[in-house]
PDB file of N, CA and C in Angstrom:
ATOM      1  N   UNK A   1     -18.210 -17.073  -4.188  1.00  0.00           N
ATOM      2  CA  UNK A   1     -18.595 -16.142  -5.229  1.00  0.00           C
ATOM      3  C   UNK A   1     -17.744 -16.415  -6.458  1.00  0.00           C
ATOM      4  N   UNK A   2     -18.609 -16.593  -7.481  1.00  0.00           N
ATOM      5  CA  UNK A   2     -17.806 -16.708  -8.964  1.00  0.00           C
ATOM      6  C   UNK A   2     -16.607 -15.296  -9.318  1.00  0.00           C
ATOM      7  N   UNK A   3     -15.609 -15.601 -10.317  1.00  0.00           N
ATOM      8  CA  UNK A   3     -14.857 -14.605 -10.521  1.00  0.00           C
ATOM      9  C   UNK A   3     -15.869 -14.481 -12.398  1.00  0.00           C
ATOM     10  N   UNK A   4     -16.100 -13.141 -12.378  1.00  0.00           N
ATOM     11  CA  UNK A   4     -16.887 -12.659 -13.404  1.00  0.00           C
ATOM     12  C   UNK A   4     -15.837 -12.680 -14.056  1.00  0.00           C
ATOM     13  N   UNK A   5     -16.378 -12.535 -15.801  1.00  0.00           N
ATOM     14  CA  UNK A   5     -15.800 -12.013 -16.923  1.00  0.00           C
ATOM     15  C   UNK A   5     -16.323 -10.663 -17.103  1.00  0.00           C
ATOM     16  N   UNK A   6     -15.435  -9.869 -16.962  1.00  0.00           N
ATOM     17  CA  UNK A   6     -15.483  -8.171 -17.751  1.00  0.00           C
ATOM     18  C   UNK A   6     -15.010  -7.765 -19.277  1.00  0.00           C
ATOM     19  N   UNK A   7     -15.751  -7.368 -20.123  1.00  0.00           N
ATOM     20  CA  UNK A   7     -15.198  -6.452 -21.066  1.00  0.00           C
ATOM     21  C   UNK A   7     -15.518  -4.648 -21.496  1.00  0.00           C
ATOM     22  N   UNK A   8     -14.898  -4.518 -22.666  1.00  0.00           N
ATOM     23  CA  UNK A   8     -14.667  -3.131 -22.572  1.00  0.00           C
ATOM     24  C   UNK A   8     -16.468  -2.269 -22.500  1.00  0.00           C
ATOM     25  N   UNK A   9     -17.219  -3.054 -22.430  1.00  0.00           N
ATOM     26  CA  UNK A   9     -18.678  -2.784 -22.426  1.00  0.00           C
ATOM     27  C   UNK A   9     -19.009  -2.590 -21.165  1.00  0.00           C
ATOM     28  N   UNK A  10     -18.523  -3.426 -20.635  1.00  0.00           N
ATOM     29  CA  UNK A  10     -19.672  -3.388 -19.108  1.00  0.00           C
ATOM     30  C   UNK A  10     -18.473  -2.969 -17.848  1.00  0.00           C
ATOM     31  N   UNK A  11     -17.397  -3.065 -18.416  1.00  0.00           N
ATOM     32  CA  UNK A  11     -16.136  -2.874 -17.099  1.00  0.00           C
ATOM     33  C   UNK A  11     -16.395  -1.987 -16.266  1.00  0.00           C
ATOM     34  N   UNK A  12     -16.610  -0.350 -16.926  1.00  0.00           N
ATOM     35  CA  UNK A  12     -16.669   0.558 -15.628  1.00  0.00           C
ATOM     36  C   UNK A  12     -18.044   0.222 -15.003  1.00  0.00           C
ATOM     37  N   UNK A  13     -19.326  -0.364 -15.556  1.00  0.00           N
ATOM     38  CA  UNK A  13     -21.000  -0.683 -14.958  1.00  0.00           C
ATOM     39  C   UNK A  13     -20.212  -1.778 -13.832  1.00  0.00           C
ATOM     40  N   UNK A  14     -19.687  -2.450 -14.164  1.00  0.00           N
ATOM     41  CA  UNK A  14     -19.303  -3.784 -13.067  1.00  0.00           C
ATOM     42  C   UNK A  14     -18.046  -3.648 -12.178  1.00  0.00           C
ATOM     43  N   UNK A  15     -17.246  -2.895 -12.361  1.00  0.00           N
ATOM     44  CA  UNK A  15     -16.028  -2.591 -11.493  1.00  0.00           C
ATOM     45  C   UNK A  15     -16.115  -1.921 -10.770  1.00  0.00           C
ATOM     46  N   UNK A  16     -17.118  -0.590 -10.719  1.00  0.00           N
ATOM     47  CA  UNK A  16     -16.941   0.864 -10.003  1.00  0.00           C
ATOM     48  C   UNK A  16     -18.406   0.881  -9.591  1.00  0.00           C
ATOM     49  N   UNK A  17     -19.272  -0.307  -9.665  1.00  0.00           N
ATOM     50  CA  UNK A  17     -20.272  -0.323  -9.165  1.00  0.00           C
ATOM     51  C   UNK A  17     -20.501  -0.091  -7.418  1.00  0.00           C
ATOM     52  N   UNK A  18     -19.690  -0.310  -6.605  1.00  0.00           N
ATOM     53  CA  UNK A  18     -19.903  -0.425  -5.342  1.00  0.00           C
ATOM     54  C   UNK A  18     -19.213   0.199  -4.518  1.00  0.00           C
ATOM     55  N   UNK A  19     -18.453  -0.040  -3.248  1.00  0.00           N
ATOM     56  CA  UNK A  19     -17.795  -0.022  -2.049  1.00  0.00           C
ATOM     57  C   UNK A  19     -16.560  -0.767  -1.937  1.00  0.00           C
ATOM     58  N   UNK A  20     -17.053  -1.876  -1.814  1.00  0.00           N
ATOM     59  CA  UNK A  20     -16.165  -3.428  -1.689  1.00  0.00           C
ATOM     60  C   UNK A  20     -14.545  -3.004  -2.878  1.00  0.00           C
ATOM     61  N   UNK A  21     -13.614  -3.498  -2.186  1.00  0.00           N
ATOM     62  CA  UNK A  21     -12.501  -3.735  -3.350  1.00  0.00           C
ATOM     63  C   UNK A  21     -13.295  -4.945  -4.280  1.00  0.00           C
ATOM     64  N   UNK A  22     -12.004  -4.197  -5.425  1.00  0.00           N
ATOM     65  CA  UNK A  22     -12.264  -5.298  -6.545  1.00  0.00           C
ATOM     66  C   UNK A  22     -11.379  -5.878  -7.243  1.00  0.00           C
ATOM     67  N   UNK A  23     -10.734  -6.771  -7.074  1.00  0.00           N
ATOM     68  CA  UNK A  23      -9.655  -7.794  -8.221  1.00  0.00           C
ATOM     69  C   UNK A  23      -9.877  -7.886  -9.737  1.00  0.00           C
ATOM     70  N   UNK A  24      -9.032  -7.017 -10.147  1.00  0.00           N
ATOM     71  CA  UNK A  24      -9.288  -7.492 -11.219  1.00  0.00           C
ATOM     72  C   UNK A  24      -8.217  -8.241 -11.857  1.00  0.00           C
ATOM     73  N   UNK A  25      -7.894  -9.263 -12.771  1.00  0.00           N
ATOM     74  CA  UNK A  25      -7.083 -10.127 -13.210  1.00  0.00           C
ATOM     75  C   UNK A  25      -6.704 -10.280 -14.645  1.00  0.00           C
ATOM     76  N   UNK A  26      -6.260  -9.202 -15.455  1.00  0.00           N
ATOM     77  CA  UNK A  26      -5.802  -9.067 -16.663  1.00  0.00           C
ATOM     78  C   UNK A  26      -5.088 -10.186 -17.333  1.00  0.00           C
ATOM     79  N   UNK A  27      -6.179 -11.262 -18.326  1.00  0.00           N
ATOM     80  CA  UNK A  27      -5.345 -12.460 -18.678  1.00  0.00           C
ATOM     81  C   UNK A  27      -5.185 -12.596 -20.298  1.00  0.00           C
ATOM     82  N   UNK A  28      -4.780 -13.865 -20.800  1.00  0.00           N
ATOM     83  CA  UNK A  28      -5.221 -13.975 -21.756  1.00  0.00           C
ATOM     84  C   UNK A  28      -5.082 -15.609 -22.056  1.00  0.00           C
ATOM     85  N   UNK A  29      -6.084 -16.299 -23.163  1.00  0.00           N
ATOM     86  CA  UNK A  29      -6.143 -17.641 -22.834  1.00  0.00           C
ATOM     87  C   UNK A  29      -4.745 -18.455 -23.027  1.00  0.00           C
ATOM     88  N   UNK A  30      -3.753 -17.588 -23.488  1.00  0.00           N
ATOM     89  CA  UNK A  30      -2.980 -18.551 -23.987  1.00  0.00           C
ATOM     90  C   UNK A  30      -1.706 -18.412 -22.321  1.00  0.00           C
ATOM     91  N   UNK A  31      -1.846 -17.704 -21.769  1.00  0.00           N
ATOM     92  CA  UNK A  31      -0.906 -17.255 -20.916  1.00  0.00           C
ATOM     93  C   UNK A  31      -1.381 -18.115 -19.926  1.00  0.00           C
ATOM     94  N   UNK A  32       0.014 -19.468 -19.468  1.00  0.00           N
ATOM     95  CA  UNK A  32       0.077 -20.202 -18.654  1.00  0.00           C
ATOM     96  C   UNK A  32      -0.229 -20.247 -17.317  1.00  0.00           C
ATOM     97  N   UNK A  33       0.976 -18.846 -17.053  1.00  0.00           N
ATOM     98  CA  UNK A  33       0.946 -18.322 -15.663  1.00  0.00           C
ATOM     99  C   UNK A  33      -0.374 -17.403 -15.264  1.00  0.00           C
ATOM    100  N   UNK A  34      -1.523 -16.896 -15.833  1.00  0.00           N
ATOM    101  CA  UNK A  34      -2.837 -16.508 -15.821  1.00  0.00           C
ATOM    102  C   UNK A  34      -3.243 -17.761 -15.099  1.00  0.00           C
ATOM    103  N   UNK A  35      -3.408 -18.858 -16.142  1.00  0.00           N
ATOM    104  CA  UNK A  35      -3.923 -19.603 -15.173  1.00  0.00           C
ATOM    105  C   UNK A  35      -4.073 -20.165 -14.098  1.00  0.00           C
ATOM    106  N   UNK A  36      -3.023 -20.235 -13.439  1.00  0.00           N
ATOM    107  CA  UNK A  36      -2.317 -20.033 -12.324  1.00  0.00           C
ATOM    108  C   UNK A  36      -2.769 -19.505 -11.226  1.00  0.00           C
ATOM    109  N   UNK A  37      -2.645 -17.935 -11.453  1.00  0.00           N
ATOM    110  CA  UNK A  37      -3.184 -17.128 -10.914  1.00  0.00           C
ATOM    111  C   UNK A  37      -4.974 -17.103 -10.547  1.00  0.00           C
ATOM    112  N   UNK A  38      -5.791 -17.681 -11.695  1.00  0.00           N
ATOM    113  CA  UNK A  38      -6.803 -17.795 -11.674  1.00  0.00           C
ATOM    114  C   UNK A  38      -7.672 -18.236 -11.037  1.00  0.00           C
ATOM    115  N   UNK A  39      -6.716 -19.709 -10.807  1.00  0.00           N
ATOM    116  CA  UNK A  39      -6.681 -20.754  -9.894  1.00  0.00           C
ATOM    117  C   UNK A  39      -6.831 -20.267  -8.247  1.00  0.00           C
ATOM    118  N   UNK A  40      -5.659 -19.645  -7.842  1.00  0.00           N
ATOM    119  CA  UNK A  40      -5.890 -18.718  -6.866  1.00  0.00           C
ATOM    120  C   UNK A  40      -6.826 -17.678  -6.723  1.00  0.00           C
ATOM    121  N   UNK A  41      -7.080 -17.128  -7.257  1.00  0.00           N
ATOM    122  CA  UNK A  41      -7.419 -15.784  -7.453  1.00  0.00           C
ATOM    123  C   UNK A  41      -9.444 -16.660  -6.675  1.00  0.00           C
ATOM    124  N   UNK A  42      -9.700 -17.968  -8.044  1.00  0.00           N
ATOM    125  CA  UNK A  42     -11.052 -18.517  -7.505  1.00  0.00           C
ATOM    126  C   UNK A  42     -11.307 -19.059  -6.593  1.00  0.00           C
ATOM    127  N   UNK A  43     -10.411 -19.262  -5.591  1.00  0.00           N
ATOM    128  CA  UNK A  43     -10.075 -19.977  -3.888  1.00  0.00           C
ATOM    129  C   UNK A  43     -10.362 -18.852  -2.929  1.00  0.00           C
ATOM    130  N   UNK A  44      -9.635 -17.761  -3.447  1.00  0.00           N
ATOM    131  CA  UNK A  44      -9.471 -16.551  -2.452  1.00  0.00           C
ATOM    132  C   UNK A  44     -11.323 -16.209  -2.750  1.00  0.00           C
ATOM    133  N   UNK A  45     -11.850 -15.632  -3.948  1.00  0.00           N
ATOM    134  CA  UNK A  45     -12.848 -15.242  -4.229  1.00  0.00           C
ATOM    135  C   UNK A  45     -14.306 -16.103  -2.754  1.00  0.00           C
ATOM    136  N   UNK A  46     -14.200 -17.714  -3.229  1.00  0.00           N
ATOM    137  CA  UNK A  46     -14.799 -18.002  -1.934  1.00  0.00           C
ATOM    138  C   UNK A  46     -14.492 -17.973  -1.067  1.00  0.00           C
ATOM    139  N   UNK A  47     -13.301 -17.707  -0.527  1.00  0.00           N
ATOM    140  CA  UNK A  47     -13.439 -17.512   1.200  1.00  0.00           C
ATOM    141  C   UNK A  47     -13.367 -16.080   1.621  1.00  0.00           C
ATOM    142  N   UNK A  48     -13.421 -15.099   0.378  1.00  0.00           N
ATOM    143  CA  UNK A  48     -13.769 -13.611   0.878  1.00  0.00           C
ATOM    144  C   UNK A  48     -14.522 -12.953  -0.223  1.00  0.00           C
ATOM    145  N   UNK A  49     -15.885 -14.014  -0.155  1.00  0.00           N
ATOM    146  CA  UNK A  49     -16.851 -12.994  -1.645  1.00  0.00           C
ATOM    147  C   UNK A  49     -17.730 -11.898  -0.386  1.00  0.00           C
ATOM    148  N   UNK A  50     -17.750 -11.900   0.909  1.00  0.00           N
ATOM    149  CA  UNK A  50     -18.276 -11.129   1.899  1.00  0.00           C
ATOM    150  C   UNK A  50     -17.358  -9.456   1.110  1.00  0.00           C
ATOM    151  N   UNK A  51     -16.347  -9.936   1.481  1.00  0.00           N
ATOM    152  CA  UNK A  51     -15.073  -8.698   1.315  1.00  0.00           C
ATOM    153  C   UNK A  51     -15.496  -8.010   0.552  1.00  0.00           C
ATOM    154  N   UNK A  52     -15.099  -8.646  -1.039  1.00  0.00           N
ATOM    155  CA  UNK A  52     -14.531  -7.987  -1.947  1.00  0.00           C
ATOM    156  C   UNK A  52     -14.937  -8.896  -3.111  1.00  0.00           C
ATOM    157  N   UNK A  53     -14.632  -8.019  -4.686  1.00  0.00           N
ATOM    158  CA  UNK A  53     -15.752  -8.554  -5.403  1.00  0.00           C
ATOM    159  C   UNK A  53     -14.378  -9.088  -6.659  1.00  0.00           C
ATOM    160  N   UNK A  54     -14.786 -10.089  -7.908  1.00  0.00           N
ATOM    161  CA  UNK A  54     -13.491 -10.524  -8.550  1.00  0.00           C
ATOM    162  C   UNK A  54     -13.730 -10.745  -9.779  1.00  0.00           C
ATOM    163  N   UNK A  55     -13.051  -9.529 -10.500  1.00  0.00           N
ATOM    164  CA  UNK A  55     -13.271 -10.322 -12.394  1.00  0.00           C
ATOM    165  C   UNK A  55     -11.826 -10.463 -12.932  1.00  0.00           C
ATOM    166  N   UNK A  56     -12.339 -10.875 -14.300  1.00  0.00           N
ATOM    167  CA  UNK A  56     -11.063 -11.766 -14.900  1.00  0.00           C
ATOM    168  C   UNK A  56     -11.532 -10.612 -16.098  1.00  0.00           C
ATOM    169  N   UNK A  57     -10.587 -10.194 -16.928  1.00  0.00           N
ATOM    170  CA  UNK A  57     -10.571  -9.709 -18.116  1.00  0.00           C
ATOM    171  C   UNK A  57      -8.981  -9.970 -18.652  1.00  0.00           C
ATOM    172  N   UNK A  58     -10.004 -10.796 -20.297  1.00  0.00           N
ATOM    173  CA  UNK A  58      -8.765 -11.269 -21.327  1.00  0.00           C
ATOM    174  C   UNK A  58      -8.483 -10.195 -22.287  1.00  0.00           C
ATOM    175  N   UNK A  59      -6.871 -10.025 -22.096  1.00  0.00           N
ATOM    176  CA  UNK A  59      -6.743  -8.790 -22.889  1.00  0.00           C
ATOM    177  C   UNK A  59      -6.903  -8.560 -24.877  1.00  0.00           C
ATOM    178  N   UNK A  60      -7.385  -9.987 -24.696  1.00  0.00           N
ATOM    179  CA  UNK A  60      -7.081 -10.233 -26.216  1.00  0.00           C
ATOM    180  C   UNK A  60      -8.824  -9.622 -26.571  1.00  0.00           C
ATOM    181  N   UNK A  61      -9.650  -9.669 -25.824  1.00  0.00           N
ATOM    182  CA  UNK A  61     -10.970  -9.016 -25.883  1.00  0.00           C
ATOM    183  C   UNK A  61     -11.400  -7.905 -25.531  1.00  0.00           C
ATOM    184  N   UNK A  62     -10.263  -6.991 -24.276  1.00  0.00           N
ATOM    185  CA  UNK A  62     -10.267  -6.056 -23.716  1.00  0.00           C
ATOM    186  C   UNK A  62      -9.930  -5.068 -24.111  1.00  0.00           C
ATOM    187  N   UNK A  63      -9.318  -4.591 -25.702  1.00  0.00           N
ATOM    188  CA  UNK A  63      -8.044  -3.716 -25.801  1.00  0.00           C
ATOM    189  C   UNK A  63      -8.221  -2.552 -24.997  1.00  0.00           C
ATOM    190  N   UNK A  64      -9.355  -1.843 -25.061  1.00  0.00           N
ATOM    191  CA  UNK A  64      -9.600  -0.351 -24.703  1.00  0.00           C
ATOM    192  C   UNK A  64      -8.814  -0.175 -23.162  1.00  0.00           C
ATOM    193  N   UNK A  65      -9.795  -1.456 -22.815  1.00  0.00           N
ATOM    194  CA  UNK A  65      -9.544  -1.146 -20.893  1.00  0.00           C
ATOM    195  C   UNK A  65      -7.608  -1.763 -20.724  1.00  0.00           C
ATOM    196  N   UNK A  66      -7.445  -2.839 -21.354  1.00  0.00           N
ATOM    197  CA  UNK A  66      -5.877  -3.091 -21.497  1.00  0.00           C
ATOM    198  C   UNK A  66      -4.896  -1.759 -21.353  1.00  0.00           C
ATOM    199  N   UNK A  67      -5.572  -1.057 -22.708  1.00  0.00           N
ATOM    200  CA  UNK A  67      -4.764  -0.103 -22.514  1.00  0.00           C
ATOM    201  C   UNK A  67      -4.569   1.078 -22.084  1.00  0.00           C
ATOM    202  N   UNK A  68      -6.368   1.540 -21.465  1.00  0.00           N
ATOM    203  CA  UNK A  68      -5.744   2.299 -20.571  1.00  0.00           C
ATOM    204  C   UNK A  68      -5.760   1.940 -19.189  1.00  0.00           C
ATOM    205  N   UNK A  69      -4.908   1.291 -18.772  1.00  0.00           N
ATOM    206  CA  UNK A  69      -4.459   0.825 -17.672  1.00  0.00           C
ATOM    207  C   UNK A  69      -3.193  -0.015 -17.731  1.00  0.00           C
ATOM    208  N   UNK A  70      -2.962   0.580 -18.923  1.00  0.00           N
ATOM    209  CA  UNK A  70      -1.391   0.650 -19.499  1.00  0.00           C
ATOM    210  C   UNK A  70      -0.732  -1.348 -18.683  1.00  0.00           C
ATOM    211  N   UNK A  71      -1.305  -2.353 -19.517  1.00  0.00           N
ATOM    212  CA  UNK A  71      -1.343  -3.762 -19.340  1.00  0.00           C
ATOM    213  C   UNK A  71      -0.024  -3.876 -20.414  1.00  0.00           C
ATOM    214  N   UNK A  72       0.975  -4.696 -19.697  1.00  0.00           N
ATOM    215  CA  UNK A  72       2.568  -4.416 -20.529  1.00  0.00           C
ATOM    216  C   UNK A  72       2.917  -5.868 -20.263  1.00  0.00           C
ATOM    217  N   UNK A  73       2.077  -6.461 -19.353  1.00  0.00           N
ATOM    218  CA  UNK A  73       2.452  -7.999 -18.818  1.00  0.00           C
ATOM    219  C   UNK A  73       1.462  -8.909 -18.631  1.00  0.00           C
ATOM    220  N   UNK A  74       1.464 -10.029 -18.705  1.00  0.00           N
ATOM    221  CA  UNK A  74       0.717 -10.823 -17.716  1.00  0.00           C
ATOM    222  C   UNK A  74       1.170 -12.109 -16.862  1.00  0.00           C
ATOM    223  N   UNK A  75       0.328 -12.315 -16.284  1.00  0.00           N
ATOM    224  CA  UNK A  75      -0.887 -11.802 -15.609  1.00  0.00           C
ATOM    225  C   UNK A  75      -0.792 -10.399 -15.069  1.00  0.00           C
ATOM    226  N   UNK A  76      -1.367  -9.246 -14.672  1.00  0.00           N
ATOM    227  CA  UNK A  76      -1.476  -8.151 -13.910  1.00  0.00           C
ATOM    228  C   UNK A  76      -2.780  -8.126 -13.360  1.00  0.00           C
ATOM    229  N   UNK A  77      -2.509  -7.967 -12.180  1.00  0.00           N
ATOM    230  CA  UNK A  77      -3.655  -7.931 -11.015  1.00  0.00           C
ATOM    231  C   UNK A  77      -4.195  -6.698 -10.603  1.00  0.00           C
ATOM    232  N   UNK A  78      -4.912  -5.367 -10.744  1.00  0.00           N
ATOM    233  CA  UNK A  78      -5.119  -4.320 -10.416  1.00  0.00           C
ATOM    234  C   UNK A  78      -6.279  -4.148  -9.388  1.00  0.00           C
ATOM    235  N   UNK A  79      -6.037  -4.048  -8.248  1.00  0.00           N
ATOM    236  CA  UNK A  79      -7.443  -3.638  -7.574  1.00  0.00           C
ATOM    237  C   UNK A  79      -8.073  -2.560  -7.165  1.00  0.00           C
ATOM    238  N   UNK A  80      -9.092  -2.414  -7.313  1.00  0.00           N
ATOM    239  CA  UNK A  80      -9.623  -0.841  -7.479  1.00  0.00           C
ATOM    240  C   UNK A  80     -10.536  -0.901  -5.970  1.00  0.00           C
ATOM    241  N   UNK A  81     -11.024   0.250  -5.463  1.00  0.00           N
ATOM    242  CA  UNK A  81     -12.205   0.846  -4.492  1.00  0.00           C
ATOM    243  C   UNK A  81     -12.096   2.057  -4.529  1.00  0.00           C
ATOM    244  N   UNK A  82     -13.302   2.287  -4.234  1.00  0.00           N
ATOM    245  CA  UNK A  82     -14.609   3.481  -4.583  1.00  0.00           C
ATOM    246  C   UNK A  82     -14.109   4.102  -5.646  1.00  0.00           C
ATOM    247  N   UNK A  83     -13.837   3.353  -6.660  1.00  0.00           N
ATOM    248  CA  UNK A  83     -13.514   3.733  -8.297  1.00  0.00           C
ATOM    249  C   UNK A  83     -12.169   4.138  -8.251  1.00  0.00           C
ATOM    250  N   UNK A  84     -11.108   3.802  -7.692  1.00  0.00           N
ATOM    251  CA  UNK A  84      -9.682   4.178  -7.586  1.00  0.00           C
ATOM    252  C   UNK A  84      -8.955   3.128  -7.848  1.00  0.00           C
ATOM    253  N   UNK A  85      -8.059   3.188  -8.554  1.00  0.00           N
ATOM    254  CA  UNK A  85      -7.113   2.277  -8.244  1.00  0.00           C
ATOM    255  C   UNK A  85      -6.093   2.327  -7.493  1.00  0.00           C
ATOM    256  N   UNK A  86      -6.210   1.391  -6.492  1.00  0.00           N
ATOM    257  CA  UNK A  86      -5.284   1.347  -5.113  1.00  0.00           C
ATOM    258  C   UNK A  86      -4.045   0.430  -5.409  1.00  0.00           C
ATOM    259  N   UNK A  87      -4.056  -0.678  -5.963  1.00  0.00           N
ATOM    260  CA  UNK A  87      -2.465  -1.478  -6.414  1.00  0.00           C
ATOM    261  C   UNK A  87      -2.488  -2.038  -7.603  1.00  0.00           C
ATOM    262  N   UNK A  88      -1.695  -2.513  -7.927  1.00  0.00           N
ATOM    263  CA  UNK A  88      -1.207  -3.234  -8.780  1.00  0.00           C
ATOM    264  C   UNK A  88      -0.080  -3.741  -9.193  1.00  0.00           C
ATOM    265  N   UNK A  89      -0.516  -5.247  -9.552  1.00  0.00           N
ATOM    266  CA  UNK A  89       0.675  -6.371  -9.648  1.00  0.00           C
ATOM    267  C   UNK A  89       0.575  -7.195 -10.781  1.00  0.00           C
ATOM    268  N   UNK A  90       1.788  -7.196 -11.272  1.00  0.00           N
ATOM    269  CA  UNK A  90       2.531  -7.757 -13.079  1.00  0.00           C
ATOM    270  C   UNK A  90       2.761  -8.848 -12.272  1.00  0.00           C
ATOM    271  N   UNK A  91       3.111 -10.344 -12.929  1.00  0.00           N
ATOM    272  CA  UNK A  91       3.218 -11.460 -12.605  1.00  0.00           C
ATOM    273  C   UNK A  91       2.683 -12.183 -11.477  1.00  0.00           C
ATOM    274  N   UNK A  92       3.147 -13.614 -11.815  1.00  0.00           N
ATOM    275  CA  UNK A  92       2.156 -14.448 -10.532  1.00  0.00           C
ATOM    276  C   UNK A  92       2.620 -13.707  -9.019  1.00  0.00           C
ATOM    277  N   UNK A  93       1.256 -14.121  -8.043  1.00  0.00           N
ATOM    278  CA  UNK A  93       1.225 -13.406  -6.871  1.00  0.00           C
ATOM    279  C   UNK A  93       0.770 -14.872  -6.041  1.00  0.00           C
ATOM    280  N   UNK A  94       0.804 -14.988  -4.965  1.00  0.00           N
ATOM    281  CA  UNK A  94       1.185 -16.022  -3.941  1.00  0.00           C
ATOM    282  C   UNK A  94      -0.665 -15.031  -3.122  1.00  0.00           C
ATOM    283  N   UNK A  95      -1.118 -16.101  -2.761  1.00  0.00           N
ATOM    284  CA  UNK A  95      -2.619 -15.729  -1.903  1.00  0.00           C
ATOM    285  C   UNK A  95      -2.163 -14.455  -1.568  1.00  0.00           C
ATOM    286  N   UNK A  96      -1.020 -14.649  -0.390  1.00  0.00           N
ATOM    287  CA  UNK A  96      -0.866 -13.924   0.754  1.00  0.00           C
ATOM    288  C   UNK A  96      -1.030 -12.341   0.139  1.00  0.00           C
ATOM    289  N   UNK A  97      -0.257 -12.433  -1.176  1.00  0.00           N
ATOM    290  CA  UNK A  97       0.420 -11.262  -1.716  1.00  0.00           C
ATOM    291  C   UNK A  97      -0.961 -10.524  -2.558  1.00  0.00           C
ATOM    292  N   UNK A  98      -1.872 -11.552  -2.980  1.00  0.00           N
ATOM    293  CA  UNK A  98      -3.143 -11.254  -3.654  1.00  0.00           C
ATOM    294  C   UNK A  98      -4.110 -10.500  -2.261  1.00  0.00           C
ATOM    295  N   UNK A  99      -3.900 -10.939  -1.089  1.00  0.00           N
ATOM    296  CA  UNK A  99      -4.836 -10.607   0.213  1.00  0.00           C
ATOM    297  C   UNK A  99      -4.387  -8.879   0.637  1.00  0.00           C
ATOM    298  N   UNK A 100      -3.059  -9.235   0.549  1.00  0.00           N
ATOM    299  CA  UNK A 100      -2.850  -7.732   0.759  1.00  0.00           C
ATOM    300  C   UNK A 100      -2.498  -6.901  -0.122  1.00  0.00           C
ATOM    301  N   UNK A 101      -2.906  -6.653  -1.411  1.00  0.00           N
ATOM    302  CA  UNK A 101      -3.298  -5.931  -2.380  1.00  0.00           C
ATOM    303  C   UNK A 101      -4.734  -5.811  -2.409  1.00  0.00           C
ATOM    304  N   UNK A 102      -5.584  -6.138  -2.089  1.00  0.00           N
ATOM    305  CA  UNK A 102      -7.184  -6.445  -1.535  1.00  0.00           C
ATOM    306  C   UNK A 102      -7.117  -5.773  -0.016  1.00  0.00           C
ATOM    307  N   UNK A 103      -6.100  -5.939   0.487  1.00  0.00           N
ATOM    308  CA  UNK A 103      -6.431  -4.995   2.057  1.00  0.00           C
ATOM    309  C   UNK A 103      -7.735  -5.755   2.907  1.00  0.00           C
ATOM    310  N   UNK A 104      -7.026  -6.942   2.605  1.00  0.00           N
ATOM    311  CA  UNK A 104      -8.452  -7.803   3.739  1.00  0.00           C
ATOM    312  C   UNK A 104      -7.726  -9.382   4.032  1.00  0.00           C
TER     313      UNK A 104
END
């Protein structure tokens, strides 16, 4: 499963749409360590698009949702279900550490 692009238009239609957790990945193009993460983030996405669902939002396009969800770093990883937000993580994260913030 692809990792979507979200912005401040469609975020809550595409984030809080379902059941499934959701990754989301607060970046921006110039931020190294984003990419990084991204990298991971699109590995994990195929071997658990069954799970759980995965967007990328750049904060340089995002401000609204950036800020309220109070984005102070990046990368920050926030994952939400049944419209909640359940964790969240400022800097690079290691699979393992991305899997169990996802709870799968």
């Amino acid at each position: 499963m692809p990792v979507y692009r979200v912005t401040d238009m469609n975020f809550n239609e595409s984030v809080f749409r379902g059941t499934t957790p959701v990754l989301v990945e607060f970046t921006a193009g110039w931020c190294k360590p984003c990419k990084e993460l991204a990298s991971i983030i699109e590995k994990i996405s195929d071997d658990k698009k069954e799970e759980a669902e995965f967007y990328i939002a750049d904060v340089d396009e995002c401000y609204a949702i950036a800020a309220k969800y109070r984005i102070t770093a990046l990368p920050t990883v926030i994952v939400f279900k049944d419209g909640q937000q359940i964790s969240k993580h400022e800097g690079l994260a290691t699979r393992e550490k991305l899997l169990e913030l996802l709870g799968v």
